[in-house]
Protein backbone atom coordinates (compact mmCIF):
# COMPACT_ATOMS: atom_id res chain seq x y z
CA UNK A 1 -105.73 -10.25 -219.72
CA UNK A 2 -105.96 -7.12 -218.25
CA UNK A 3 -103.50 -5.27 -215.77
CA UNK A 4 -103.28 -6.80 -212.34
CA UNK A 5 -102.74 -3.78 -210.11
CA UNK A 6 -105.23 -1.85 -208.06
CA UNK A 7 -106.59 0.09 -210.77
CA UNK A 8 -107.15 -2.97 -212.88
CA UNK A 9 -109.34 -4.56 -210.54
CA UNK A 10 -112.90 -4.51 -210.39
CA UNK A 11 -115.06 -3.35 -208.42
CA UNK A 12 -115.82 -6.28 -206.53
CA UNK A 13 -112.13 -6.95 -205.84
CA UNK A 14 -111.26 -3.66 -204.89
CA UNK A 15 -114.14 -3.36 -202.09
CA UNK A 16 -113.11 -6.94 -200.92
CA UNK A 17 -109.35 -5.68 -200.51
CA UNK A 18 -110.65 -2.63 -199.07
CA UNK A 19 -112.79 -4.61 -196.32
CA UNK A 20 -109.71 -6.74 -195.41
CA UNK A 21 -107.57 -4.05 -194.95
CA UNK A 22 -109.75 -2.52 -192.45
CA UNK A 23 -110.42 -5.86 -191.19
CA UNK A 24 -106.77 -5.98 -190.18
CA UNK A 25 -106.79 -2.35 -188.41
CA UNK A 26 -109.46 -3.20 -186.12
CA UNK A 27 -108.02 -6.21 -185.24
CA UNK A 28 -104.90 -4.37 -184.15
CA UNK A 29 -106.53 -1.75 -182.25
CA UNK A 30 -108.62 -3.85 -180.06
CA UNK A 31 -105.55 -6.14 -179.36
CA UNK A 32 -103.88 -2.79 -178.57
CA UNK A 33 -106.70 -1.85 -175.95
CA UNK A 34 -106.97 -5.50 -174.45
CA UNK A 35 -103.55 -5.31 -173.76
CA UNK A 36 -104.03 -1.66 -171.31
CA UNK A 37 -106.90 -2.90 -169.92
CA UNK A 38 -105.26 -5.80 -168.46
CA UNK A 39 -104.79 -6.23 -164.71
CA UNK A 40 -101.96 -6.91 -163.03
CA UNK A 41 -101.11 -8.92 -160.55
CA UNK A 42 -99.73 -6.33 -158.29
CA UNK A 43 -103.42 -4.43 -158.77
CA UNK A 44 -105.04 -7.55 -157.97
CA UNK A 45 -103.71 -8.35 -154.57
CA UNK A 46 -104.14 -4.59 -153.48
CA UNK A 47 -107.49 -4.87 -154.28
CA UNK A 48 -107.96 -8.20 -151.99
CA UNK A 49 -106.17 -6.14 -149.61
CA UNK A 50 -108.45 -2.76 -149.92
CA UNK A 51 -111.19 -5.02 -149.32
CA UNK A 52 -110.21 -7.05 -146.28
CA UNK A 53 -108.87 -3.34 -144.42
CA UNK A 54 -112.35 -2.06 -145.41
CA UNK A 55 -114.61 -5.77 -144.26
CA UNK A 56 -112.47 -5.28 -140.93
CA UNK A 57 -113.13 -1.29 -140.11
CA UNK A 58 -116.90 -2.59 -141.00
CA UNK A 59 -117.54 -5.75 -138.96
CA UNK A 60 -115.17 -4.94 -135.93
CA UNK A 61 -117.86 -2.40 -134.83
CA UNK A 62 -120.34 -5.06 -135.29
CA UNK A 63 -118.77 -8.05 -133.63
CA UNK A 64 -117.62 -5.47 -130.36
CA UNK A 65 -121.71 -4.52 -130.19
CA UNK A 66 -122.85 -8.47 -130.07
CA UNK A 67 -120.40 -8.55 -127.72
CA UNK A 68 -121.16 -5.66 -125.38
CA UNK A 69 -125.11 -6.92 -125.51
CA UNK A 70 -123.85 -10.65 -124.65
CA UNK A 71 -122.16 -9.39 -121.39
CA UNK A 72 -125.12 -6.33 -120.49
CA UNK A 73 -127.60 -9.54 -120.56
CA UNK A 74 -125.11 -11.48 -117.92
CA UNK A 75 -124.43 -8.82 -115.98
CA UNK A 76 -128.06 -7.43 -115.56
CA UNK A 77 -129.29 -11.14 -114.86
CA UNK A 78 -126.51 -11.67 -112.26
CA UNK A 79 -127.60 -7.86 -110.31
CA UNK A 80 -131.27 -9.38 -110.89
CA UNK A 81 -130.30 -12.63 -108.83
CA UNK A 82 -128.62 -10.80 -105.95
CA UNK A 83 -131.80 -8.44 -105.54
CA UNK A 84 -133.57 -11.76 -105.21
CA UNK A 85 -131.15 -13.31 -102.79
CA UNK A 86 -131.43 -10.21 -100.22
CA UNK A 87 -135.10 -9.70 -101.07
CA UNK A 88 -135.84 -13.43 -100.05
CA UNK A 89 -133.99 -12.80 -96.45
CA UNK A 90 -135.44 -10.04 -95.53
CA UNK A 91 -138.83 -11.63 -96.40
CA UNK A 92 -138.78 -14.64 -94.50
CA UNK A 93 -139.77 -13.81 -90.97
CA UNK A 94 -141.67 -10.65 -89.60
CA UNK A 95 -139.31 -11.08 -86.28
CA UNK A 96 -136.68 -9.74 -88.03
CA UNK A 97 -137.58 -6.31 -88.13
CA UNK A 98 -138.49 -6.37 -85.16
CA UNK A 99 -137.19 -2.54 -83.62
CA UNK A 100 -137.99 -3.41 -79.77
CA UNK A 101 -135.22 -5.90 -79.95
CA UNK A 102 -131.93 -4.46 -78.51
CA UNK A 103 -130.04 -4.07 -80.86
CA UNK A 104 -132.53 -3.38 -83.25
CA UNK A 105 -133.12 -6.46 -86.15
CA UNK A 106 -133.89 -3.86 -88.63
CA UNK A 107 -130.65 -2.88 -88.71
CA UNK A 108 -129.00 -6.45 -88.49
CA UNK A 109 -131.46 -7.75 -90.93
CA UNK A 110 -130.76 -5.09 -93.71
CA UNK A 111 -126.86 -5.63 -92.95
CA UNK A 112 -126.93 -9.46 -93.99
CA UNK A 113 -129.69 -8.49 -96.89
CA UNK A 114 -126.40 -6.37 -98.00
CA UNK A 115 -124.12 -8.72 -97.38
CA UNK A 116 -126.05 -11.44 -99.11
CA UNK A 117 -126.40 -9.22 -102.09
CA UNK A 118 -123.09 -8.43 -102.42
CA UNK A 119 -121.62 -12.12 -102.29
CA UNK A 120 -124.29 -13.11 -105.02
CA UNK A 121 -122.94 -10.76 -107.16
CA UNK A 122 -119.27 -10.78 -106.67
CA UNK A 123 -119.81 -14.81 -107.12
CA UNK A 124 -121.67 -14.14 -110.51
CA UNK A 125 -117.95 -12.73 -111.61
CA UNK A 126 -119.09 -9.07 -112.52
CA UNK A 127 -116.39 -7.76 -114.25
CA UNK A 128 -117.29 -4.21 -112.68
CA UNK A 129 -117.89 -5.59 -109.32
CA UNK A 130 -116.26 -3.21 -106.78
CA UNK A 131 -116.76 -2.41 -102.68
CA UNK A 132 -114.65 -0.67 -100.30
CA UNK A 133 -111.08 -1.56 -99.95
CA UNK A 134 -110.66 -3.80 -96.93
CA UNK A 135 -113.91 -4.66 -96.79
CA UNK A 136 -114.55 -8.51 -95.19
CA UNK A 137 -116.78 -11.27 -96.26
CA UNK A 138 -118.32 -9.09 -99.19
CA UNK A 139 -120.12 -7.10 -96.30
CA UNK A 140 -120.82 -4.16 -98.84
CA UNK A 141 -120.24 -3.56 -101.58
CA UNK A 142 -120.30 -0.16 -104.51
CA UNK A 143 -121.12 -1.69 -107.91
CA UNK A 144 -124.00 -2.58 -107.28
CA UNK A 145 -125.10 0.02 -104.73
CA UNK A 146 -127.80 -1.30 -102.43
CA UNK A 147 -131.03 0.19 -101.23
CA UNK A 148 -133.93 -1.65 -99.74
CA UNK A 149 -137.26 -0.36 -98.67
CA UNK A 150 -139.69 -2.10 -96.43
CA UNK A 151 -143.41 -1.12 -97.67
CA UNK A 152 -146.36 -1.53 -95.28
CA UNK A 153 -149.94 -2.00 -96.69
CA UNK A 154 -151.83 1.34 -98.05
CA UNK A 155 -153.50 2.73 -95.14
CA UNK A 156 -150.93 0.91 -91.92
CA UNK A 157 -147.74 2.91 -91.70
CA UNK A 158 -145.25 4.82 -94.07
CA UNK A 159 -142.81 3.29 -96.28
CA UNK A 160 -139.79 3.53 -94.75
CA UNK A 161 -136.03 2.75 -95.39
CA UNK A 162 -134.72 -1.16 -93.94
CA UNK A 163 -132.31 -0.32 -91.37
CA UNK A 164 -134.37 2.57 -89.85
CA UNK A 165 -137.69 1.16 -89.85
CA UNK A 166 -139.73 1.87 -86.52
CA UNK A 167 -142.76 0.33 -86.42
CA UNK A 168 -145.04 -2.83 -85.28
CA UNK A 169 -146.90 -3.82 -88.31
CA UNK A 170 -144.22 -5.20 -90.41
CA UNK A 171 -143.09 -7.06 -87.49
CA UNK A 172 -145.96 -8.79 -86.69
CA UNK A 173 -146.51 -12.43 -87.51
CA UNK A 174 -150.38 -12.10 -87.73
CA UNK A 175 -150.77 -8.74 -90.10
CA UNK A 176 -152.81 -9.17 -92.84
CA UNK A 177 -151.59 -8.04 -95.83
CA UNK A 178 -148.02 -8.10 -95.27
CA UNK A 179 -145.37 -6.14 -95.40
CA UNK A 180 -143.19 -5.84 -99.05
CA UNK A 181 -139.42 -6.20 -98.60
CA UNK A 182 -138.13 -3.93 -101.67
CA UNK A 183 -134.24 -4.25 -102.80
CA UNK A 184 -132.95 -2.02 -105.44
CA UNK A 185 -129.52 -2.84 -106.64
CA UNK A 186 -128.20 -0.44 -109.54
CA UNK A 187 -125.41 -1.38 -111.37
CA UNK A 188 -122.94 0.84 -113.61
CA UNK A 189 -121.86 -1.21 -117.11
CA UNK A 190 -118.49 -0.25 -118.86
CA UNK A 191 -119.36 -1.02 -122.50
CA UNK A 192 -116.05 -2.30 -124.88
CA UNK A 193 -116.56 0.23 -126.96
CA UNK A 194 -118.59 3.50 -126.75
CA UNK A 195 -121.21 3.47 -129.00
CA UNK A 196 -123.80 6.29 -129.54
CA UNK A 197 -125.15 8.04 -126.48
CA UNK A 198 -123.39 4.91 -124.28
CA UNK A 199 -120.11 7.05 -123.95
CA UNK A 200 -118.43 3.57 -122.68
CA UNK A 201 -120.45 2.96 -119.56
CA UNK A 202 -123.92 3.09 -118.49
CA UNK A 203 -126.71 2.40 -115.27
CA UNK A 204 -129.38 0.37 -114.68
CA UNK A 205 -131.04 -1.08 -111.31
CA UNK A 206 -133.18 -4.11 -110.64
CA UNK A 207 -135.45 -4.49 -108.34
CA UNK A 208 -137.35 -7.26 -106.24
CA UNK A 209 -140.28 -7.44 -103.99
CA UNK A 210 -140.89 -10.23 -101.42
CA UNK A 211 -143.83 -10.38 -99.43
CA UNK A 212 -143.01 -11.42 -95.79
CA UNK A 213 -144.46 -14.82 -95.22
CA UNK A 214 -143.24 -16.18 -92.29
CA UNK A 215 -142.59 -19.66 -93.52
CA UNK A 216 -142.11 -22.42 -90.41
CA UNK A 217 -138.44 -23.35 -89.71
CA UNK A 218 -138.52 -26.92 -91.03
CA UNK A 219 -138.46 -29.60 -88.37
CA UNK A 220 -136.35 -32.71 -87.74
CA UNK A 221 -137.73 -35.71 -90.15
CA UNK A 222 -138.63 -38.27 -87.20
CA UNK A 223 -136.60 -41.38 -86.76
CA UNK A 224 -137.94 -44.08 -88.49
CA UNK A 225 -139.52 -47.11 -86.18
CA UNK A 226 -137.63 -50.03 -85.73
């Protein structure tokens, strides 16, 4: 038999020792690399941190916004309702603008249209609600401002502020179209957070027109027969 070292093998032999040999290296090195590409468990939870600090700076903006539009939808449908409220006063009987009266009912009238207003909307719990420091019975009020207008038909007089109006038409039971009682109440919104061109606080108004209509004073319901 022939030598058994390396340079007695054949061919064959030789390229199979060769292959294992090589086989062996590359098993090392990628055990070697598995082993520094491995994560530890420090790196994991400071990635589960990175990643909740980052989901927070990204959805606290977003949960403030829904927020902010939840409360300008309240607030601008509680302002709505007290526009209503002193629109429907003023509206309900041409007497009370009546200017030959002494005093005048303009004047009263647009006072309790005020007053009106601003208990609606203090009542609605507008967090921005404000009015004048010793002020009684929610008799005016600041946030909302109030402004009403009383607008004759095109053609019968001027349109003229509430309190100061002068003239006959709006006052008279039989005029034909009415008179418009117009009540503008504008409202300033502080916002959570200041978003875009919002700066933190913003205005809007909302109006409402009532025609006057002179609606009968309801009568006693008669007794019923024995």
């Amino acid at each position: 038999m022939g030598p058994t070292g390396d340079r007695g093998a054949t061919p064959v032999v030789a390229l199979v020792r060769l292959a294992v040999l090589r086989g062996s290296r590359i098993v090392r090195l990628v055990r070697i690399r598995s082993a520094s590409t491995t994560h530890r468990p420090g790196q994991r939870g400071q990635a589960v941190v990175e990643f909740a600090l980052v989901f927070g700076l990204i959805m606290l903006p977003l949960v403030l916004a829904i927020a902010d539009f939840g409360r300008v939808y309240t607030a601008m449908v509680a302002v709505e309702a007290a526009a209503r409220e002193a629109a429907d006063y003023g509206a309900f009987q041409s007497s009370y603008w009546d200017a030959s009266a002494t005093p005048p009912n303009p004047a009263k009238t647009t006072a309790e249209m005020q007053r009106r207003a601003c208990v609606a909307a203090a009542g609605s719990h507008l967090e921005d609600y404000s009015e004048p420091v010793g002020t009684v019975n929610h008799a005016t009020c600041t946030n909302p401002s109030f402004t009403c207008q009383i607008e004759p038909p095109a053609g019968t007089e001027s349109t003229q502020p509430c309190a100061s109006y002068s003239g006959t038409y709006c006052s008279t039971s039989t005029s034909e179209p009415p008179c418009a009682i117009h009540v503008t109440l504008a409202y300033t919104f502080n916002s959570i957070l200041g978003i875009g061109n919002l700066h933190g606080s913003f205005s809007f108004s909302r109006d409402s027109i009532y025609r006057i209509s002179d609606l009968p004073v309801p009568s006693a319901a008669p007794s019923a027969s024995p």
